[in-house]
C-alpha atoms as a PDB file:
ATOM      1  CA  UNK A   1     -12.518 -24.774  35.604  1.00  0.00           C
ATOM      2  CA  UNK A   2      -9.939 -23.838  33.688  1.00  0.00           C
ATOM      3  CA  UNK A   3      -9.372 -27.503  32.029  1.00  0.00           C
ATOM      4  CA  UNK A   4     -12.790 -26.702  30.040  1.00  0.00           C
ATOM      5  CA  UNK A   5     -11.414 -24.792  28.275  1.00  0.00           C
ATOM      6  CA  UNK A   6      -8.458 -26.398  26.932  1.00  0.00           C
ATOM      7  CA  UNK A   7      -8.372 -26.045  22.539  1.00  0.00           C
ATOM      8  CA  UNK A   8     -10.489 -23.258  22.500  1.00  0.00           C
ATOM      9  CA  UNK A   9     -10.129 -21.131  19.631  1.00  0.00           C
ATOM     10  CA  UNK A  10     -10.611 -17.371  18.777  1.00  0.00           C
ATOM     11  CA  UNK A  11     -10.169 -16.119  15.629  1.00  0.00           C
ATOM     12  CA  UNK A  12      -8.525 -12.636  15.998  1.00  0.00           C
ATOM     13  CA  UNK A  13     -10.349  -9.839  15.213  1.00  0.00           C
ATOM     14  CA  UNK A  14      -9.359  -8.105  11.855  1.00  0.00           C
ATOM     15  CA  UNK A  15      -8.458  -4.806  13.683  1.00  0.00           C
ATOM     16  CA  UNK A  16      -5.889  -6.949  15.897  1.00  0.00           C
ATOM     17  CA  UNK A  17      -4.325  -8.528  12.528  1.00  0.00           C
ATOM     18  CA  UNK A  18      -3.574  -5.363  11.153  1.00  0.00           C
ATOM     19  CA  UNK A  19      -1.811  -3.642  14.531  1.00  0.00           C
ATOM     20  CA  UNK A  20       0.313  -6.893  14.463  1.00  0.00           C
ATOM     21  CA  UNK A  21       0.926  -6.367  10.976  1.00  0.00           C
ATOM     22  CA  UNK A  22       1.806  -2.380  11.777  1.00  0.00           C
ATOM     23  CA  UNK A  23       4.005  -3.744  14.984  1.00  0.00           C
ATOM     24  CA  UNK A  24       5.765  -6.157  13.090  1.00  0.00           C
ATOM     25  CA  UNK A  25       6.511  -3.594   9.691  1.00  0.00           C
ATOM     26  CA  UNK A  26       7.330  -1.145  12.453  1.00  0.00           C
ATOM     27  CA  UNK A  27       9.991  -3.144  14.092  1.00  0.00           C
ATOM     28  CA  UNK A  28      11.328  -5.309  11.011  1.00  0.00           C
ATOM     29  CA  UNK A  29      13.751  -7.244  13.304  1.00  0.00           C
ATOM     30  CA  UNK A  30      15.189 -10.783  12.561  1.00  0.00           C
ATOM     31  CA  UNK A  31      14.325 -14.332  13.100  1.00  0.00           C
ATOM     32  CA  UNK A  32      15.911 -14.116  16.776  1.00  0.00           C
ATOM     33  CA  UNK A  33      13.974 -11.192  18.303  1.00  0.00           C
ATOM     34  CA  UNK A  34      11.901 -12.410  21.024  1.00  0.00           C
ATOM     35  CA  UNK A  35       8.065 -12.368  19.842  1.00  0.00           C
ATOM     36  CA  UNK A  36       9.221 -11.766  15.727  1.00  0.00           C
ATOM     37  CA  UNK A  37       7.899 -16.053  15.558  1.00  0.00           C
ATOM     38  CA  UNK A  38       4.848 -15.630  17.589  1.00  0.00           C
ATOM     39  CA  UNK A  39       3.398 -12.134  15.592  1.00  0.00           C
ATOM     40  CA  UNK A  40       3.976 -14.384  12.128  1.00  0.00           C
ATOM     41  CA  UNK A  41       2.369 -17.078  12.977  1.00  0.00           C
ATOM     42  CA  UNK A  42      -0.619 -15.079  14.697  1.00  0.00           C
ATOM     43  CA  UNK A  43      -0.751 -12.983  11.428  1.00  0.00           C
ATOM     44  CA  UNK A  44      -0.939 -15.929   9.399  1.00  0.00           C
ATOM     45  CA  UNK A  45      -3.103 -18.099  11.042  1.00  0.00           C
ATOM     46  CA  UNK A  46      -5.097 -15.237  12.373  1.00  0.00           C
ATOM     47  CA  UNK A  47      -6.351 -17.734  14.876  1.00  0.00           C
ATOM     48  CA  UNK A  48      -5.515 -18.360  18.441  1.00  0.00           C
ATOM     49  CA  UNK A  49      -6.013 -20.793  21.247  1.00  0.00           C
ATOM     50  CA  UNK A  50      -6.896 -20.864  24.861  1.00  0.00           C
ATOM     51  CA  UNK A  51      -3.360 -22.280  25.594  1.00  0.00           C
ATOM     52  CA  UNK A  52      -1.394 -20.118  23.571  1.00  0.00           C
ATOM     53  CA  UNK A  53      -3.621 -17.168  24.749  1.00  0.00           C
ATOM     54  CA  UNK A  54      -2.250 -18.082  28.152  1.00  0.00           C
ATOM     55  CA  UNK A  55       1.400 -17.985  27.780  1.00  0.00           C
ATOM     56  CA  UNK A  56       0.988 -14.435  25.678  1.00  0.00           C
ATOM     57  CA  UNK A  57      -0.731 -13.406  28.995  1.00  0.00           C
ATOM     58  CA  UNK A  58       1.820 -14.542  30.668  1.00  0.00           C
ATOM     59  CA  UNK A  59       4.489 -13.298  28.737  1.00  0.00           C
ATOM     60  CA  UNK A  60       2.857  -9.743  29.249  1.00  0.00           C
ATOM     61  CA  UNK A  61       2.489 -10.186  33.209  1.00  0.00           C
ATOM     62  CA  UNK A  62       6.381 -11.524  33.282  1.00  0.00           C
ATOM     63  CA  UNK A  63       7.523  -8.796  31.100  1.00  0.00           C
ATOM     64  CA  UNK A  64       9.620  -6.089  33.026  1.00  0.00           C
ATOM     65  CA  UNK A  65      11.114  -4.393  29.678  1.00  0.00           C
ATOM     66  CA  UNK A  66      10.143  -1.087  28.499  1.00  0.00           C
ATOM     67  CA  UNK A  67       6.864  -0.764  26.189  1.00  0.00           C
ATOM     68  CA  UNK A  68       9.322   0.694  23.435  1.00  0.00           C
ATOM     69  CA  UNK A  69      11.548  -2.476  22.928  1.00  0.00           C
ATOM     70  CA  UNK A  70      11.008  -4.555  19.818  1.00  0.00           C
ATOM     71  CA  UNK A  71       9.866  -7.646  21.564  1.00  0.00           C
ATOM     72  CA  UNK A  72       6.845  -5.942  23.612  1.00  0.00           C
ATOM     73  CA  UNK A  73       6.090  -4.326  20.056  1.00  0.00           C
ATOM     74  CA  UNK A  74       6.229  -7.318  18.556  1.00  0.00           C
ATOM     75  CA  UNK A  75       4.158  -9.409  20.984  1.00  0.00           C
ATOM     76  CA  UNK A  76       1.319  -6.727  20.059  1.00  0.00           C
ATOM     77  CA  UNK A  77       1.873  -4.468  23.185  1.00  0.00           C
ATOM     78  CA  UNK A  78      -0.908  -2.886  25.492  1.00  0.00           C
ATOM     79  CA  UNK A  79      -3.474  -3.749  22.898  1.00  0.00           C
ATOM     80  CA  UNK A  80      -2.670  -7.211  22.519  1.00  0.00           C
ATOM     81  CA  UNK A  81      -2.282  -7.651  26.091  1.00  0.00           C
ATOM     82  CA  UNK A  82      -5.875  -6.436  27.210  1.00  0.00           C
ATOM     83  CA  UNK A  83      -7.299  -8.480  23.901  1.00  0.00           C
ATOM     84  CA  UNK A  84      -5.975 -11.386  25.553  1.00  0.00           C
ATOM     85  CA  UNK A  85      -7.246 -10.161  29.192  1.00  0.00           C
ATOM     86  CA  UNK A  86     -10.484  -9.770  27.863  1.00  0.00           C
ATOM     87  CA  UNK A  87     -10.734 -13.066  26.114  1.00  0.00           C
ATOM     88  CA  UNK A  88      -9.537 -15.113  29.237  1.00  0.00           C
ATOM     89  CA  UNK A  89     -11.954 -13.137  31.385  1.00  0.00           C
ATOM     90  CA  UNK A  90     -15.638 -13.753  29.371  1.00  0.00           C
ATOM     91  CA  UNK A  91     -14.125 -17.572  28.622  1.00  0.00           C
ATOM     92  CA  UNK A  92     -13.507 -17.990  32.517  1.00  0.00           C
ATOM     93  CA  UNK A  93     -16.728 -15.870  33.458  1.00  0.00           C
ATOM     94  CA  UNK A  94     -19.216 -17.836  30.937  1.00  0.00           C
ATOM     95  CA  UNK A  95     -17.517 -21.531  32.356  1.00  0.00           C
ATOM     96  CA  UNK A  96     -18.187 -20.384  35.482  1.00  0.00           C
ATOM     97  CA  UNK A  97     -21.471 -19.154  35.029  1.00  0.00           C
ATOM     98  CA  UNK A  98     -22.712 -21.999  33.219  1.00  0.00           C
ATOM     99  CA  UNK A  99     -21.820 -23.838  37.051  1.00  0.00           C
ATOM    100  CA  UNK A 100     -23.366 -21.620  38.916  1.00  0.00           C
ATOM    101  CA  UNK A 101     -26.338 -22.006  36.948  1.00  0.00           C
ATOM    102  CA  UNK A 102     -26.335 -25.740  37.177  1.00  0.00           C
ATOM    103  CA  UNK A 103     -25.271 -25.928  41.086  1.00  0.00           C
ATOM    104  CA  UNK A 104     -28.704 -22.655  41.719  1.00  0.00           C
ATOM    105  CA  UNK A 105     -30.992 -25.211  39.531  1.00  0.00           C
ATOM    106  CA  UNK A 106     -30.050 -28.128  41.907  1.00  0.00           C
ATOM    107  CA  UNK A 107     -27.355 -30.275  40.778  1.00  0.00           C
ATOM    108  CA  UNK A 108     -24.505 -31.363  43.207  1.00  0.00           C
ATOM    109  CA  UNK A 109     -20.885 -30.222  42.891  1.00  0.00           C
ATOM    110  CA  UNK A 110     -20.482 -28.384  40.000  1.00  0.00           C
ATOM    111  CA  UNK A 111     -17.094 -27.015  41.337  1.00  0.00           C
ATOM    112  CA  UNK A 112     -15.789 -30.683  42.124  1.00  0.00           C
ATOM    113  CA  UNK A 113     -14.406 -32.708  39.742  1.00  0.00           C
ATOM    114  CA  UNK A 114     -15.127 -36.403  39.861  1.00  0.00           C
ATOM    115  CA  UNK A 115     -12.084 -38.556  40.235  1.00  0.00           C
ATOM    116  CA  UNK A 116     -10.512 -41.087  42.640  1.00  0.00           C
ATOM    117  CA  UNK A 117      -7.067 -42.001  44.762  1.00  0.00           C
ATOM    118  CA  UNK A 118      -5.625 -45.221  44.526  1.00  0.00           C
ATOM    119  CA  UNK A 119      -6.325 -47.285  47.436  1.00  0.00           C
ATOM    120  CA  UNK A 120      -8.785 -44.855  49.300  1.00  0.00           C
ATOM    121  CA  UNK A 121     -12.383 -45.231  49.076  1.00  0.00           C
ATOM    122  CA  UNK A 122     -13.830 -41.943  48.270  1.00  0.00           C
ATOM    123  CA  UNK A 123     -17.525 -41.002  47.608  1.00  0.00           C
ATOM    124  CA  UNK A 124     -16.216 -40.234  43.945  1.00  0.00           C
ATOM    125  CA  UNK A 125     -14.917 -43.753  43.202  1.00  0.00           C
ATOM    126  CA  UNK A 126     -17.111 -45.670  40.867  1.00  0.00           C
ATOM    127  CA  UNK A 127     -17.374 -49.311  41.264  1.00  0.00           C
ATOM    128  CA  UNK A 128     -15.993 -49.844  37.545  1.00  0.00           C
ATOM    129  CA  UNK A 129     -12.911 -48.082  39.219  1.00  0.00           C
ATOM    130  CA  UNK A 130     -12.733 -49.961  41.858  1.00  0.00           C
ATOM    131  CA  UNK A 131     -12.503 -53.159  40.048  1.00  0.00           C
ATOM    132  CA  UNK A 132      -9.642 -51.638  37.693  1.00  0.00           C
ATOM    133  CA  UNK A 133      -7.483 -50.972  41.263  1.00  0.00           C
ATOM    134  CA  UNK A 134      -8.439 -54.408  42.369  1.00  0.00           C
ATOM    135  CA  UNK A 135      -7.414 -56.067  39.161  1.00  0.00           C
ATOM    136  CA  UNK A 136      -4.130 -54.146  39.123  1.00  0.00           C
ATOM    137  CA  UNK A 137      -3.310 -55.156  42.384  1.00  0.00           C
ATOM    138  CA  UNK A 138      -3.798 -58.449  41.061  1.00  0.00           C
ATOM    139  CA  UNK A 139      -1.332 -58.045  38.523  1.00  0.00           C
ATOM    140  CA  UNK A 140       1.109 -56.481  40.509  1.00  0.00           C
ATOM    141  CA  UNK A 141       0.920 -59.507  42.850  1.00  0.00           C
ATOM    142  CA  UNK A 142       2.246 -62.004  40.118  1.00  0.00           C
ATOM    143  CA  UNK A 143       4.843 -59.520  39.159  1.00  0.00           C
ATOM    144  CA  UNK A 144       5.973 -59.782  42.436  1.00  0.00           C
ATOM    145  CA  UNK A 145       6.133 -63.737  42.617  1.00  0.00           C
ATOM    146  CA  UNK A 146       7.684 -63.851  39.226  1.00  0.00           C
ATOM    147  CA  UNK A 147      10.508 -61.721  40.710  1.00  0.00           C
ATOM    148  CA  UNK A 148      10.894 -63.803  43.619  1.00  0.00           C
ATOM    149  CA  UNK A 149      11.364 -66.552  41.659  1.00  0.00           C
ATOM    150  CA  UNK A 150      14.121 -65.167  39.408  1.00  0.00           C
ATOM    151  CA  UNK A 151      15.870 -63.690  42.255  1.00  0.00           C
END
């Protein structure tokens, strides 16, 4: 589910730009506080996508510090962390209600992607992908004699 939404972007709310902008003048800091890179660049760009959303969330959840250090100040703090939350939760919700929609009006495994293992048959495996093991096999045959023959 989650590989759907891979290079989504949201643009951060103006209200979120200007607590990271009152974080970061509240802190000042250098270059080498943890989070000092991350609120610049958010600032700045005042974008953000589904990937980096991600390892702010998980920065948050891993983050055993106090809520008064620099770099939990700088990452945003509480209010960044439930943006974030909140983001993650309607993009997961709305990806997985679009399936559930699809899988209610009829249409077989929505929840399953479609892919293959070399060298079993499986209901997913396409003939087209068949033919691609087959012909590697192939290949990997002659490989073999050629070594034989050097050897």
């Amino acid at each position: 589910m989650n590989k759907q939404l891979y290079n989504n972007i949201a643009i951060l709310p103006k209200s979120l730009i200007d607590h990271l902008n009152d974080c970061f003048n509240s802190v000042g800091g250098d270059v080498n506080t943890e989070g000092w890179k991350r609120n610049q660049e958010l600032r700045q760009n005042k974008q953000i996508t589904y990937q980096q959303i991600k390892r702010v969330k998980n920065w948050f959840d891993s983050y055993n510090g106090n809520k008064e250090d620099a770099p939990f100040i700088l990452n945003g703090g509480d209010r960044m962390k439930n943006w974030c939350d909140e983001v993650l939760r309607v993009w997961r919700d709305t990806t997985n209600s679009s399936k559930k929609h699809k899988s209610d009006a009829g249409m077989q495994n929505q929840y399953i992607d479609n892919h293959y293992k070399l060298g079993i048959g499986t209901e997913n495996n396409t003939t087209a992908d068949k033919l691609k093991v087959e012909g590697l096999n192939e290949e990997l045959l002659k490989i073999n004699k050629l070594i034989k023959k050097i050897i």
